[in-house]
N, C-alpha and C. Protein backbone atom coordinates (compact mmCIF):
# COMPACT_ATOMS: atom_id res chain seq x y z
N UNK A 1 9.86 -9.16 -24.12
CA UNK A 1 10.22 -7.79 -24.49
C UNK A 1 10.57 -7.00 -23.23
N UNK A 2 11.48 -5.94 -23.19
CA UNK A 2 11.87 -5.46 -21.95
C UNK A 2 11.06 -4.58 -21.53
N UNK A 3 9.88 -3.96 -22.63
CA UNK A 3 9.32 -2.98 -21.76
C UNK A 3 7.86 -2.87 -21.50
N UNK A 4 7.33 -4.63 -21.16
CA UNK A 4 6.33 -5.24 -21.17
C UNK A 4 6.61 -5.69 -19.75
N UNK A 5 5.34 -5.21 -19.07
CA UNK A 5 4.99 -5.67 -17.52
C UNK A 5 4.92 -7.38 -17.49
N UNK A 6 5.42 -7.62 -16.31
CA UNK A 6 5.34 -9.12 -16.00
C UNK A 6 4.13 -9.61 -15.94
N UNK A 7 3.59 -10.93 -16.29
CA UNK A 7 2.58 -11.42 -16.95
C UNK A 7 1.91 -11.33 -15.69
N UNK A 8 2.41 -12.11 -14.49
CA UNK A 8 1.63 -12.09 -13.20
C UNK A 8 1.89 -10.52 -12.32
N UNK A 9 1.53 -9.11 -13.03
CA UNK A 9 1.27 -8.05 -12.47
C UNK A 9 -0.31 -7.67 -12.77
N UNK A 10 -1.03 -7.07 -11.81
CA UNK A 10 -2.37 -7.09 -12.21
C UNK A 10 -2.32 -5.44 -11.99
N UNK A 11 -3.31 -4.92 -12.65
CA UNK A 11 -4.12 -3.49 -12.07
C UNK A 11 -4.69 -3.58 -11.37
N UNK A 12 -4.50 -2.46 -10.22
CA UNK A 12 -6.03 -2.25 -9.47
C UNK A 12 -6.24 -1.04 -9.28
N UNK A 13 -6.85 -0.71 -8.25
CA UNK A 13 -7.46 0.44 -8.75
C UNK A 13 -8.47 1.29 -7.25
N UNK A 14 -7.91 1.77 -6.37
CA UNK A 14 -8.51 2.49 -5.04
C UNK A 14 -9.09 3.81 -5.27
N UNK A 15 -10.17 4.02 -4.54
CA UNK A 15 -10.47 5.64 -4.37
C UNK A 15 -9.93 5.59 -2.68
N UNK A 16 -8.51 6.72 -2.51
CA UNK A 16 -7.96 7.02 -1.20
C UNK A 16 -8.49 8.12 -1.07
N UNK A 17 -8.35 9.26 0.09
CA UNK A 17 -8.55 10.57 0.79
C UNK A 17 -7.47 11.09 0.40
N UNK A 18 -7.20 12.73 -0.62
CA UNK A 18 -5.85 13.34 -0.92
C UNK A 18 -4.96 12.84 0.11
N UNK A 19 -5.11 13.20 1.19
CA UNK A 19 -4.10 13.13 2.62
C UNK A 19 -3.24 12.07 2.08
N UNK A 20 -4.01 11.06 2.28
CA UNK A 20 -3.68 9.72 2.25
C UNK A 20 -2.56 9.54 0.76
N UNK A 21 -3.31 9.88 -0.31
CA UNK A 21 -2.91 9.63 -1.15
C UNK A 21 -1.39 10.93 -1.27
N UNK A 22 -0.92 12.25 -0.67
CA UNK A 22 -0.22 13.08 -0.65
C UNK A 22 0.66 12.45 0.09
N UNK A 23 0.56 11.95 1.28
CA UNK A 23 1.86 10.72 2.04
C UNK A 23 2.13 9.77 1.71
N UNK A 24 1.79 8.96 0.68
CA UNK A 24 2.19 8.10 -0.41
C UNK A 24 2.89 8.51 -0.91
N UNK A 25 2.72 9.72 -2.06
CA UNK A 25 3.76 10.37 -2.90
C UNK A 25 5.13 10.83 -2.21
N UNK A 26 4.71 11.71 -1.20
CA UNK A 26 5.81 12.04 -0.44
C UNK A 26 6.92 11.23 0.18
N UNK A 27 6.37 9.85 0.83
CA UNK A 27 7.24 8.79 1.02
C UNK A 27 8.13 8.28 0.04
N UNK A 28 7.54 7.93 -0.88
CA UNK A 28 8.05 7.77 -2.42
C UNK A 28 9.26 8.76 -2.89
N UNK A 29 8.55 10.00 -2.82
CA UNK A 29 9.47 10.57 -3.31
C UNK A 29 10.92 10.97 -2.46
N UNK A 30 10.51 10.82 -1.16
CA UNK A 30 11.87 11.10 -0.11
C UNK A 30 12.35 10.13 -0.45
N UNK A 31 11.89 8.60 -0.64
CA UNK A 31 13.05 7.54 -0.59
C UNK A 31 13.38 7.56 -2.04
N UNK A 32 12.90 7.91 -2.87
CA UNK A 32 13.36 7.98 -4.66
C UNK A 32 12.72 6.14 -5.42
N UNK A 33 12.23 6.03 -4.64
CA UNK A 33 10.96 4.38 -4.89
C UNK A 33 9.82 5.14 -5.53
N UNK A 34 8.98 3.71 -6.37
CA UNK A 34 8.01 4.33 -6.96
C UNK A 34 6.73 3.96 -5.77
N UNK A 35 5.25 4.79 -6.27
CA UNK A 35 4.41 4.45 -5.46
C UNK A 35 4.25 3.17 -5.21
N UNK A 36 4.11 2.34 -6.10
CA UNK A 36 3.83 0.59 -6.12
C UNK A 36 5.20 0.14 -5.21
N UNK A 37 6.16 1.13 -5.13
CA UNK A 37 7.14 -0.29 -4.29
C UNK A 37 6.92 -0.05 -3.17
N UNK A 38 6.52 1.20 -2.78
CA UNK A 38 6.00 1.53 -1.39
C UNK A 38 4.72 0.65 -0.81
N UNK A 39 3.74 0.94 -1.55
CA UNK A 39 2.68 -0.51 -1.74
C UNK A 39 3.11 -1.40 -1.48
N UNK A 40 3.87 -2.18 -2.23
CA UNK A 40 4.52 -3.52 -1.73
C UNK A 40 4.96 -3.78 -0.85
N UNK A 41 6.32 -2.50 -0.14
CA UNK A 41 6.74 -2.97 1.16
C UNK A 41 5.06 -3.12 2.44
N UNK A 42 4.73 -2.23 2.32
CA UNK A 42 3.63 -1.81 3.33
C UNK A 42 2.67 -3.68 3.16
N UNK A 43 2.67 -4.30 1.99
CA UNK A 43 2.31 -5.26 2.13
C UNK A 43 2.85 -6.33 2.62
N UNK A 44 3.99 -6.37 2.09
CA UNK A 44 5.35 -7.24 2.79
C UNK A 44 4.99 -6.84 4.64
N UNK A 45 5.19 -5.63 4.87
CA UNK A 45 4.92 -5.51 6.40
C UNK A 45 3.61 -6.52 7.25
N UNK A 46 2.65 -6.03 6.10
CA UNK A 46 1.82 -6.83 6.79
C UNK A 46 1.50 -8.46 6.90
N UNK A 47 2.09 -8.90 5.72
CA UNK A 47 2.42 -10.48 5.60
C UNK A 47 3.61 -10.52 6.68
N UNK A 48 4.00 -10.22 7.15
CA UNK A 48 5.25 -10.20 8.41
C UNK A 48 4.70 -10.26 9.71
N UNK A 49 3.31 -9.81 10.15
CA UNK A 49 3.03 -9.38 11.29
C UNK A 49 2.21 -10.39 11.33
N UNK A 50 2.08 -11.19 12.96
CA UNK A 50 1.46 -11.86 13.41
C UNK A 50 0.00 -11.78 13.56
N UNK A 51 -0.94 -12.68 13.75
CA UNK A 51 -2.13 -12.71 13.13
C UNK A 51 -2.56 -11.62 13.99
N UNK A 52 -2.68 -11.44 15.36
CA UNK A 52 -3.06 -10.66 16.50
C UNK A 52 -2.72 -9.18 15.97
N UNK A 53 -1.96 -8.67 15.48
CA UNK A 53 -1.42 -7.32 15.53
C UNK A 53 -1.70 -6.88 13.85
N UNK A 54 -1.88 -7.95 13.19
CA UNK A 54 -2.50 -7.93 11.53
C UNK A 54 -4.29 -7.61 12.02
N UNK A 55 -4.65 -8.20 12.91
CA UNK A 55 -6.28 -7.85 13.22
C UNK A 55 -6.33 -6.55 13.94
N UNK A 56 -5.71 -6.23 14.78
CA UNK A 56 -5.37 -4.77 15.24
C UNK A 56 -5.54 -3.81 14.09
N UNK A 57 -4.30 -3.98 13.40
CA UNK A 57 -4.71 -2.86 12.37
C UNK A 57 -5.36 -2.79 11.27
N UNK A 58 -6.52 -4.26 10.88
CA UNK A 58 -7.87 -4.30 10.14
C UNK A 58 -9.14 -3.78 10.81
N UNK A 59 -9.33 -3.66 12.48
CA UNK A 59 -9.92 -3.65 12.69
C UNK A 59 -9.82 -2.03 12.80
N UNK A 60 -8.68 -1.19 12.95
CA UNK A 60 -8.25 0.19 13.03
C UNK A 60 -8.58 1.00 11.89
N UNK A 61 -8.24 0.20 10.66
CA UNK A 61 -8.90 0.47 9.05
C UNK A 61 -10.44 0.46 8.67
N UNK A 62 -10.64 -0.71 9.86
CA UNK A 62 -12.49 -0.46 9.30
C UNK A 62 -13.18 0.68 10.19
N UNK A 63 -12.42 1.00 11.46
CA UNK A 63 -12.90 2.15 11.91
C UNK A 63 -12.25 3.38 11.20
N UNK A 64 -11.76 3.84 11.06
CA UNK A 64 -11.18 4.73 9.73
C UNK A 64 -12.07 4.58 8.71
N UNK A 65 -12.71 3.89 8.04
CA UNK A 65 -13.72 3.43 6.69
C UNK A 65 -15.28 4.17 7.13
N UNK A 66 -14.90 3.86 8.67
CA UNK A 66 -16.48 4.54 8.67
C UNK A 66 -16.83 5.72 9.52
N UNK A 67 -15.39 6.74 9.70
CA UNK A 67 -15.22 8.20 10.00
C UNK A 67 -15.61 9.21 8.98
């Protein structure tokens, strides 16, 4: 059916900081993409980046997690 999500799409489900979550929208909405494709690229980015510079910015996120 055409207006049935693809079988391998899942929900999930974050609690972000407004901020966070207000530069999401805004990105989105300057490029005219939805939130999820923005999501995706930002994931695509990080499946792109070498292991060294992928731990850089996990280890930058867990200090952020506990500000």
């Amino acid at each position: 059916m055409p207006n049935q999500r693809h079988s391998n799409k899942k929900m999930i489900g974050a609690y972000v900081w407004e901020n966070d979550l207000t530069t999401l929208q805004k990105i989105a909405s300057d490029y005219g993409v939805t939130q999820a494709s923005v999501i995706k690229a930002m994931i695509a980015g990080l499946d792109e980046m070498d292991n060294e510079a992928r731990q850089a910015l996990v280890n930058a996120a867990k200090k952020q997690d506990h500000e």
